[in-house]
Protein backbone atom coordinates (compact mmCIF):
# COMPACT_ATOMS: atom_id res chain seq x y z
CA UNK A 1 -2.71 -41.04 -15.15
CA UNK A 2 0.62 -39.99 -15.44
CA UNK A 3 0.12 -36.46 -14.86
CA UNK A 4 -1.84 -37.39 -11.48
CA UNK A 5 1.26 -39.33 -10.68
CA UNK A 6 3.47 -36.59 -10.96
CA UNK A 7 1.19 -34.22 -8.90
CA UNK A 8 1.30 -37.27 -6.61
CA UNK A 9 4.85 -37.27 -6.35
CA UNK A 10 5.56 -33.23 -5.99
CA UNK A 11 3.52 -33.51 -2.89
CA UNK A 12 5.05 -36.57 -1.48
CA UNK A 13 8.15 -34.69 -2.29
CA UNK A 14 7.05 -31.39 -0.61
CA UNK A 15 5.65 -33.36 2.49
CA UNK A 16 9.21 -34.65 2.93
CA UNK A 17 10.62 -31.16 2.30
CA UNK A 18 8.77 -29.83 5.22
CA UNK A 19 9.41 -32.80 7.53
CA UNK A 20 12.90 -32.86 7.18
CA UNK A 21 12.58 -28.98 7.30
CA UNK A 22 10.49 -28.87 11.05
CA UNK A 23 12.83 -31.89 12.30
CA UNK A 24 16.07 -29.95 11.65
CA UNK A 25 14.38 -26.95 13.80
CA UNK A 26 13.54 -29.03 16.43
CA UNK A 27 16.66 -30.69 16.48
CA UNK A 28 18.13 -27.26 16.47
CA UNK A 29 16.17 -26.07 19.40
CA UNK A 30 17.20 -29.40 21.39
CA UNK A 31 20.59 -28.97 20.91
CA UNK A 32 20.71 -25.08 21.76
CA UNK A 33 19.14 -25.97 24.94
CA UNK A 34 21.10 -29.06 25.53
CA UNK A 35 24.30 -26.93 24.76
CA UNK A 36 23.71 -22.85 24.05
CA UNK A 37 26.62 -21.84 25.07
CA UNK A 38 28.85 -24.04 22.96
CA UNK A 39 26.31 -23.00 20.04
CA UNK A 40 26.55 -18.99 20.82
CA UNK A 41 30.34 -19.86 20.44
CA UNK A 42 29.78 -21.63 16.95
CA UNK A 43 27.48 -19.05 15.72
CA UNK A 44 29.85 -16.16 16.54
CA UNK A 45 32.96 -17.61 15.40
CA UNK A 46 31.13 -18.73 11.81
CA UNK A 47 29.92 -14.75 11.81
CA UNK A 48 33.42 -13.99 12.24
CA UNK A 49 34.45 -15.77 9.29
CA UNK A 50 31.01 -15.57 6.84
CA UNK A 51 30.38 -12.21 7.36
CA UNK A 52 33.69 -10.23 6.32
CA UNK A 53 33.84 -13.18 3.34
CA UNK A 54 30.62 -12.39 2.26
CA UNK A 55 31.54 -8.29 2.45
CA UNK A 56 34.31 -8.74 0.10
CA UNK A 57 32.82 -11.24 -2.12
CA UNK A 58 29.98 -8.37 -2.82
CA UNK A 59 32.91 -5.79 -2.61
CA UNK A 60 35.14 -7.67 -5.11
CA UNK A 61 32.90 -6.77 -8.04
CA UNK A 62 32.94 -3.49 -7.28
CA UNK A 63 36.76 -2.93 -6.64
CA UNK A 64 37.59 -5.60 -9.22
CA UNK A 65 37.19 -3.40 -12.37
CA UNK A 66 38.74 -0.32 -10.77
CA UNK A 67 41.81 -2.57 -9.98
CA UNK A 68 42.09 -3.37 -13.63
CA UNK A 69 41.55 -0.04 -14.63
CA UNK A 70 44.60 0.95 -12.26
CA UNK A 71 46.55 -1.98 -13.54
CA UNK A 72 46.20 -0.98 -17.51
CA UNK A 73 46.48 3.15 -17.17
CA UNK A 74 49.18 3.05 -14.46
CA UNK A 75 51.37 0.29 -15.76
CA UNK A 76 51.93 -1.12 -12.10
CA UNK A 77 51.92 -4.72 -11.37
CA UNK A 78 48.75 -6.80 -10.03
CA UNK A 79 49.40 -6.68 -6.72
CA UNK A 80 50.08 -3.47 -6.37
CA UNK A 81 47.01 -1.78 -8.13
CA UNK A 82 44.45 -4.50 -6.09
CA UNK A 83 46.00 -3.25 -2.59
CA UNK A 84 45.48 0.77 -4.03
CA UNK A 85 42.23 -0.28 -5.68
CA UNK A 86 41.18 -1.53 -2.28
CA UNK A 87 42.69 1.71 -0.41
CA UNK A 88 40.64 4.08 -1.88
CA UNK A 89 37.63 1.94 -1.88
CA UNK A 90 37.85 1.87 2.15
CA UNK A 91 38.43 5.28 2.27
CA UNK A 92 35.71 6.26 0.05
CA UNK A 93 33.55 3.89 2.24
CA UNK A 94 35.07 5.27 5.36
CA UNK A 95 34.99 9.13 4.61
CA UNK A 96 31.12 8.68 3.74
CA UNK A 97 30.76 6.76 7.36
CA UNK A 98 32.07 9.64 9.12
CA UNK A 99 30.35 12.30 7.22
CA UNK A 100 27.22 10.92 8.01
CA UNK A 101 27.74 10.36 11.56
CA UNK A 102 29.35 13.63 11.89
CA UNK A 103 26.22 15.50 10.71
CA UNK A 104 24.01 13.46 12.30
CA UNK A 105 25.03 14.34 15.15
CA UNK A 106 25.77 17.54 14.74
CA UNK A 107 21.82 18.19 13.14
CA UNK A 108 20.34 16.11 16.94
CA UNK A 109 22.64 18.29 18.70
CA UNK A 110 22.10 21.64 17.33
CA UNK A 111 17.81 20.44 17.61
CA UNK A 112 18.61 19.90 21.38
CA UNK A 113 20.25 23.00 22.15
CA UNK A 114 17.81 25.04 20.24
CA UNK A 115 14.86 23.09 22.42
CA UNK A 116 16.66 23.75 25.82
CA UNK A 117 16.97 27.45 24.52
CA UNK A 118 13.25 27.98 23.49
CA UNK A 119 12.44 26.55 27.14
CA UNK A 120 11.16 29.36 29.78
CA UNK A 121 12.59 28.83 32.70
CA UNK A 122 9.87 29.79 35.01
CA UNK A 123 8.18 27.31 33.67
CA UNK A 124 10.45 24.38 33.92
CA UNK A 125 10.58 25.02 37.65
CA UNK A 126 6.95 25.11 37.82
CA UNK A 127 7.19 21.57 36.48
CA UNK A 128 9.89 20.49 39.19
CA UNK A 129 7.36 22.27 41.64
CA UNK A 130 4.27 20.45 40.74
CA UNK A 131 6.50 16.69 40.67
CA UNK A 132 7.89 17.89 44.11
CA UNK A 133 4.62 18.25 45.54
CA UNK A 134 3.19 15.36 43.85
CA UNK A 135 5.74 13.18 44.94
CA UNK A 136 5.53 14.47 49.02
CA UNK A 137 1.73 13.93 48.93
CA UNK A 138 1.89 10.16 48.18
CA UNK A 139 5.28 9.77 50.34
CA UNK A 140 5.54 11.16 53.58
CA UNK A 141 8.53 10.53 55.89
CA UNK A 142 7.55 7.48 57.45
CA UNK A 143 6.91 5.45 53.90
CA UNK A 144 10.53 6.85 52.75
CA UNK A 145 12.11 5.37 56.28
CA UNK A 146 10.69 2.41 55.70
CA UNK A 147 11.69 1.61 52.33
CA UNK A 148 15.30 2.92 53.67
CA UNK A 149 15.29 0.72 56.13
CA UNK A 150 13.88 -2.30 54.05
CA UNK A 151 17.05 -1.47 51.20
CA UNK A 152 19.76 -1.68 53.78
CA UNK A 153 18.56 -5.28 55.61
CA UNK A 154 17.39 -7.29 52.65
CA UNK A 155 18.03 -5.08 49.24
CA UNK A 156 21.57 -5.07 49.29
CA UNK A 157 21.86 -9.45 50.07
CA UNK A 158 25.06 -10.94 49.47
CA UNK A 159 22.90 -12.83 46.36
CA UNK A 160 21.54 -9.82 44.99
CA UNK A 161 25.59 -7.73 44.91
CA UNK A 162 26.48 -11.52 43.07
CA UNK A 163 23.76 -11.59 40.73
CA UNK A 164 24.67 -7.45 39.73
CA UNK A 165 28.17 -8.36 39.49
CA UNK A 166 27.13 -11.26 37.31
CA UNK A 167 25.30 -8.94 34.77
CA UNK A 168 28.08 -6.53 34.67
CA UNK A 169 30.77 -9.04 34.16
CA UNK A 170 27.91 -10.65 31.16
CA UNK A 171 27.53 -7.48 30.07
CA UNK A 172 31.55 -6.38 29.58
CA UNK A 173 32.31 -10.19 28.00
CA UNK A 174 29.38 -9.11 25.40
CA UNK A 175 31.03 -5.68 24.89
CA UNK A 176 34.36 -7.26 24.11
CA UNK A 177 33.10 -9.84 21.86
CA UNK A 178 31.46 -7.53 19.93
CA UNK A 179 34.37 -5.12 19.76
CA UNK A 180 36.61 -8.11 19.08
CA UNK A 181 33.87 -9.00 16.07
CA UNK A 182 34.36 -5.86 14.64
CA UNK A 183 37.80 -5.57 14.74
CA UNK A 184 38.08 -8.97 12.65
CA UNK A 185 35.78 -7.86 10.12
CA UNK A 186 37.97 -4.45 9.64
CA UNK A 187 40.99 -6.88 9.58
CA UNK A 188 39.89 -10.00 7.43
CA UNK A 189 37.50 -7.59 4.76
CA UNK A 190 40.35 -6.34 3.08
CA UNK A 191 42.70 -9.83 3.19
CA UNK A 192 39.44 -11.50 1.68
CA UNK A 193 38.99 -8.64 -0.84
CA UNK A 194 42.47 -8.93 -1.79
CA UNK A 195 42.50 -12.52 -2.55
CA UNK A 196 39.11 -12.67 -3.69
CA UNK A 197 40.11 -9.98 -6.46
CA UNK A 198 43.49 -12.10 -7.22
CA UNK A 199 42.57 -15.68 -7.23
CA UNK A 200 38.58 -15.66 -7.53
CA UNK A 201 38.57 -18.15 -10.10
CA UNK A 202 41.38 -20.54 -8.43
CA UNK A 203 39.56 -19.52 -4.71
CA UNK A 204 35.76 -21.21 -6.66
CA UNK A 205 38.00 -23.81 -8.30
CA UNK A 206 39.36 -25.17 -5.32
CA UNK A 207 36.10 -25.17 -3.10
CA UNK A 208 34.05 -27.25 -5.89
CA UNK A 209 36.98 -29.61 -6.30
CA UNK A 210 35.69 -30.51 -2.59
CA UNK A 211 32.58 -31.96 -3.31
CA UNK A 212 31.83 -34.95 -5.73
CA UNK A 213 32.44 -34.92 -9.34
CA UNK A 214 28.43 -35.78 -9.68
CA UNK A 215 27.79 -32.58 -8.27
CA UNK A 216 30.46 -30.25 -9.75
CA UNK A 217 28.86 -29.58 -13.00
CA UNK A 218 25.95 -28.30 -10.43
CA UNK A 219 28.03 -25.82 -9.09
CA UNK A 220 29.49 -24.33 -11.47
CA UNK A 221 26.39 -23.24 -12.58
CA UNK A 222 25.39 -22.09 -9.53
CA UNK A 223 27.82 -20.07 -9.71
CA UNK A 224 27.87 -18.39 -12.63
CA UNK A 225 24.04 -18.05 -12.30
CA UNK A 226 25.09 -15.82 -8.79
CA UNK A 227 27.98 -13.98 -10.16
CA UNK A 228 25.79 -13.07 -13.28
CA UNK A 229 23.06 -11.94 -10.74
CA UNK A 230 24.95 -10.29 -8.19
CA UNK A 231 26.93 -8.34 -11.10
CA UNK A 232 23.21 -7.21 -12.44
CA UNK A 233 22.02 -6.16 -9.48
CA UNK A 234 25.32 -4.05 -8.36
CA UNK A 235 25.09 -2.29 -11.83
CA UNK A 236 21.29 -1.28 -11.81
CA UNK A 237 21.44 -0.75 -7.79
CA UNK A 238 24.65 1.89 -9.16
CA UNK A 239 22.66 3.32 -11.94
CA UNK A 240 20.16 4.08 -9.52
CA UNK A 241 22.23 5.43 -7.00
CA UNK A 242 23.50 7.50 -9.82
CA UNK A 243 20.23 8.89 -11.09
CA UNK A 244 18.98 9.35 -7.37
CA UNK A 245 21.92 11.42 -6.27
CA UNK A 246 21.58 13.92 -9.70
CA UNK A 247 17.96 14.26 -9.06
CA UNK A 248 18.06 15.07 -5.40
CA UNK A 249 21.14 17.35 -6.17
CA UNK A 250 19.67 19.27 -8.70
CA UNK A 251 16.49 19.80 -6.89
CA UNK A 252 17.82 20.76 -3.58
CA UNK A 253 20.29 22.99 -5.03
CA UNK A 254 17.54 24.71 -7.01
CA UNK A 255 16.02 24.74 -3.57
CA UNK A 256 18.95 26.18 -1.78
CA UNK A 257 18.85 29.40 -3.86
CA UNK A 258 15.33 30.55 -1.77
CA UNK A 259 16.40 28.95 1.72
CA UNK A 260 18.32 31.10 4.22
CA UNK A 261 21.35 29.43 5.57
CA UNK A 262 20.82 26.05 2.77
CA UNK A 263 24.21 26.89 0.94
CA UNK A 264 24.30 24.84 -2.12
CA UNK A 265 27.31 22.69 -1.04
CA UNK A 266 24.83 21.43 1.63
CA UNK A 267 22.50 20.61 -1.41
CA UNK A 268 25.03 18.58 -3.04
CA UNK A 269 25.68 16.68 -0.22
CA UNK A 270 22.27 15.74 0.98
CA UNK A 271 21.42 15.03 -2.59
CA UNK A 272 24.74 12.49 -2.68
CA UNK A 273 23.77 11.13 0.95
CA UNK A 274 19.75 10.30 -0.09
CA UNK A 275 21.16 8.49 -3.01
CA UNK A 276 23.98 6.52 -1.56
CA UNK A 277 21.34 5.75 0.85
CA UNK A 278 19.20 3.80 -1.63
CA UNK A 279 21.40 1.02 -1.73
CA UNK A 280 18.96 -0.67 1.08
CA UNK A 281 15.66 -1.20 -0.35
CA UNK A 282 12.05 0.78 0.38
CA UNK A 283 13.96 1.66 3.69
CA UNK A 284 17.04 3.21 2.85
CA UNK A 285 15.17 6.71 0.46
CA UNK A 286 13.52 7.29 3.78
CA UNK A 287 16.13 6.95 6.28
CA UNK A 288 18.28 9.27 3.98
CA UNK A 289 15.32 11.44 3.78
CA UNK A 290 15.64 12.25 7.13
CA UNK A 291 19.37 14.45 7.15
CA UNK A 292 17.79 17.17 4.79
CA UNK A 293 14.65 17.52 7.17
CA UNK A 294 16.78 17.19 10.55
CA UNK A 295 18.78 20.37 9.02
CA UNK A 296 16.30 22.44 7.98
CA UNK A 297 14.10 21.59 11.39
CA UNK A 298 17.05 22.84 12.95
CA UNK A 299 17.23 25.86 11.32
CA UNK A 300 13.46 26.50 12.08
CA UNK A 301 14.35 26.38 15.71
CA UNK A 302 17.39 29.02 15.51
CA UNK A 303 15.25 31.26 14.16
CA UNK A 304 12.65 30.85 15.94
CA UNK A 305 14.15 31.92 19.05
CA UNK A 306 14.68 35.34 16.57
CA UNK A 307 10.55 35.88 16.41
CA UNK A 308 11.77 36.45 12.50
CA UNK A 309 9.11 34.67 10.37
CA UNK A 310 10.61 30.95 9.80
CA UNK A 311 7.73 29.75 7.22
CA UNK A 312 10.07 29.16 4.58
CA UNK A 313 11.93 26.53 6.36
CA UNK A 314 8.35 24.52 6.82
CA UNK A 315 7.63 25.09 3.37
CA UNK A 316 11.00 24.02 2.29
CA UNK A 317 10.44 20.18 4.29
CA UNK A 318 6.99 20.01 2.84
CA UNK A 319 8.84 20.59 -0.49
CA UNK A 320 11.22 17.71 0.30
CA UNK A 321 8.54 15.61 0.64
CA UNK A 322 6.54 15.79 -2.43
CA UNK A 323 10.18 15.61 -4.21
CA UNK A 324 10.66 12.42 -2.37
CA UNK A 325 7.66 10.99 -3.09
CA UNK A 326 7.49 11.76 -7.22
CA UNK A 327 10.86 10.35 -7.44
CA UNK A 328 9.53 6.74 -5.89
CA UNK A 329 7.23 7.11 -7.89
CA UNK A 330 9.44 7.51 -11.12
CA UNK A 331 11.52 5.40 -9.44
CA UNK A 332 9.20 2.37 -9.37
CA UNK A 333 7.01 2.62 -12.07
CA UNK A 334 9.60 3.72 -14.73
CA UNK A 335 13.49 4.04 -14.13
CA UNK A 336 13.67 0.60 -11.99
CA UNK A 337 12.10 -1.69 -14.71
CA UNK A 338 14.14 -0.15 -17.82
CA UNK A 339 17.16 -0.10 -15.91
CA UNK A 340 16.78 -3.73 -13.94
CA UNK A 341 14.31 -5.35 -16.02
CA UNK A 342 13.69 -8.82 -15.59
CA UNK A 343 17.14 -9.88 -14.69
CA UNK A 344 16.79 -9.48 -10.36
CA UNK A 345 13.23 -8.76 -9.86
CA UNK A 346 12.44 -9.56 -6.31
CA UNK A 347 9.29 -9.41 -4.97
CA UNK A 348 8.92 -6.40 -2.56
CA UNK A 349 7.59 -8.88 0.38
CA UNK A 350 10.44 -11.08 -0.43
CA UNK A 351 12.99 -7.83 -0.01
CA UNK A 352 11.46 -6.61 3.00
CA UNK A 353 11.75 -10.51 4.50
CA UNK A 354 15.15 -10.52 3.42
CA UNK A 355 16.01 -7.31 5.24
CA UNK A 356 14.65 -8.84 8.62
CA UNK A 357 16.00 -12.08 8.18
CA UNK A 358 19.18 -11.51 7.08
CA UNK A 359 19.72 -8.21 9.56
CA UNK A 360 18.39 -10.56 12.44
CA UNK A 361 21.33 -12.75 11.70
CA UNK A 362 24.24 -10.62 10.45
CA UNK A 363 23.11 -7.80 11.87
CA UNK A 364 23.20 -4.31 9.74
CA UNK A 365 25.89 -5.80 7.21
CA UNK A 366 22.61 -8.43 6.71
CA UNK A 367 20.87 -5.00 6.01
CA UNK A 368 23.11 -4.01 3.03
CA UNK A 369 23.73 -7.29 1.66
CA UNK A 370 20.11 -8.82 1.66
CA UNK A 371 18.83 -8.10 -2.03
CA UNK A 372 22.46 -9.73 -3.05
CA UNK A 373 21.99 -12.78 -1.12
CA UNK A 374 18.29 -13.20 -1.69
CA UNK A 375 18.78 -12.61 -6.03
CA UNK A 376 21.65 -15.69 -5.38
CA UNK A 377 18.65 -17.72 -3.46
CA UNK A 378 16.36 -17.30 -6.07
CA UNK A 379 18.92 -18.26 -9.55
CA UNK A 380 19.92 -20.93 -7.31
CA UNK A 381 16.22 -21.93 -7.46
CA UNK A 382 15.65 -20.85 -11.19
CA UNK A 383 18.11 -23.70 -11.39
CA UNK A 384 16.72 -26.50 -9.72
CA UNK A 385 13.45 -25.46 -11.21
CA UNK A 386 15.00 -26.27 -14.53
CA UNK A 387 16.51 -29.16 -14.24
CA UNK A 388 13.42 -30.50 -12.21
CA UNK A 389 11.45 -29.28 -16.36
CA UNK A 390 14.54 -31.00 -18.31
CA UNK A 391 14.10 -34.77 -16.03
CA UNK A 392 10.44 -34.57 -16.07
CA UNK A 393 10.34 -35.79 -19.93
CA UNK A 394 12.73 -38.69 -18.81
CA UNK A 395 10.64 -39.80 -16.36
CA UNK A 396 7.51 -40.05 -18.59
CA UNK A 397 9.15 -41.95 -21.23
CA UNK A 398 10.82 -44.37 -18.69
CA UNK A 399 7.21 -44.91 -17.27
């Protein structure tokens, strides 16, 4: 009997979970048509705030120890060594940024120009020819006067110039907020990192003092459970990046050595890209894939504008695939369970869910900081879980 109550009472409980859970939606979706724009405004200034917060707050246990290691082997005050700490953390993070971009677009340019170069000539203006024709077959002069005359007396309406000018002028206020957005994230990061890194513990101290002393004890635990499980995460997720980079370096390198034009500096730096790259899940080893394979695509096309045999460069991709795909596999089946154990295991549908739900809200910072914020959902969880275990005995022996 009492263990049918208490299967009674989960689901009464779970029933109200998802009732209040739809009514809050629908309340939601009422209120953001009752008043969207006032609720755009709320949503982008609590961005505004949240996201750069939650930046440094991941950031801070990162730049944290390398403050203190600055403190104790320099002999400089606090202060000082948390604003150099955070320096060279933004222009590590910076440098990389640009790198990136840089060859990015240098790889997408160099594959256009080699395209437009392999083109014949003749034959793009038989293409022009044959649209040409084409298009004077289906439209002869009269059909082109007409629509002419049909664009000057109702296309260009005093309605229609109001509604383009209203798009433009929607589309330049959306420009500038998110310019403005960005700017305050590049601005308040590093003032939250700073006092995040100084006062963490006051900073915590003084937002639990807040709430009621009943609920205190609650999250304080909460809190320690996150910072213990954002700390594990950030030191497998670096151990992997670690591992990752060596093994791409070393291979590509070794590569290098039978590729024309693959210098081994490029090695090393692909190699460091694909595993700084792994710090976004299942998505991130195949987006970094991609510089190695844009470069040596590239080079296929160069030469092959040369009629010099270009095999090697095909063979080298196909190369960079299988490499890719044993190191997943070592990846997931050995390295990531020794090195992260049991301690922020996520369920890979739970990660990828993360990635679009947090990304569709914070956009690509949501992207980098979704494992983080999805291992602090589930201790916070673990939690509740556990206290729900510890007052179940109570309950039986008050019954």
């Amino acid at each position: 009997m009492a263990t049918q109550k208490i299967k009674k009472e989960r689901l009464i409980k779970a029933l109200i979970i998802v009732s209040i859970t739809v009514l809050s939606l629908l309340g939601i979706y009422v209120l953001k048509l009752l008043a969207g724009q006032a609720m755009a405004n709320i949503s982008n200034a609590f961005k505004a705030i949240v996201i750069p917060f939650s930046i440094a707050f991941f950031l801070s246990f990162i730049i944290s120890p390398l403050a203190r290691l600055i403190e104790h082997k320099l002999h400089i005050k606090r202060n000082l060594s948390i604003i150099l700490s955070i320096f060279i953390g933004l222009i590590l993070i910076i440098g990389l940024f640009v790198v990136v971009i840089i060859n990015l677009f240098t790889q997408v340019t160099s594959i256009f120009d080699s395209l437009i170069s392999l083109l014949d000539a003749n034959w793009i203006t038989t293409i022009i020819d044959s649209v040409k024709t084409f298009l004077e077959s289906y439209l002869d002069s009269q059909e082109i006067s007409n629509l002419i005359n049909e664009l000057t007396t109702s296309g260009l309406s005093v309605d229609k110039i109001f509604d383009l000018f209203a798009q433009m002028m929607t589309f330049i206020t959306n420009l500038t907020a998110s310019i403005f957005q960005a700017l305050m994230i590049l601005i308040l990061t590093p003032v939250f990192l700073f006092y995040l890194i100084k006062e963490k513990t006051y900073i915590f101290t003084g937002i639990q003092s807040v709430f009621p002393k009943k609920i205190q004890p609650h999250l304080e635990a909460l809190g320690t459970r996150t910072e213990t499980s954002v700390k594990n995460y950030l030191k497998g997720q670096g151990i992997m990046i670690g591992l990752i980079a060596i093994y791409f370096m070393i291979s590509l390198s070794i590569l290098s050595f039978f590729v024309p034009d693959f210098g081994v500096e490029m090695a090393i730096l692909f190699g460091l890209l694909m595993g700084i790259f792994n710090i976004i899940p299942y998505l991130g080893a195949w987006i970094g894939l991609t510089i190695p394979i844009l470069f040596l695509f590239t080079k296929y096309l160069e030469v092959a504008q040369t009629n010099e045999s270009q095999v090697i460069y095909i063979v080298a991709i196909i190369i960079i695939l299988i490499l890719q795909i044993v190191e997943q596999a070592i990846e997931s089946s050995v390295v990531s369970p020794l090195i992260l154990g049991n301690k922020v295991q996520l369920h890979p549908l739970l990660v990828l869910s993360s990635l679009i739900f947090f990304g569709g809200i914070f956009g690509f910072v949501g992207v980098l900081l979704a494992v983080p914020l999805a291992a602090t959902l589930k201790s916070s969880l673990e939690y509740f879980r556990s206290l729900e275990k510890s007052e179940t005995p109570k309950t039986l022996k008050l019954e």
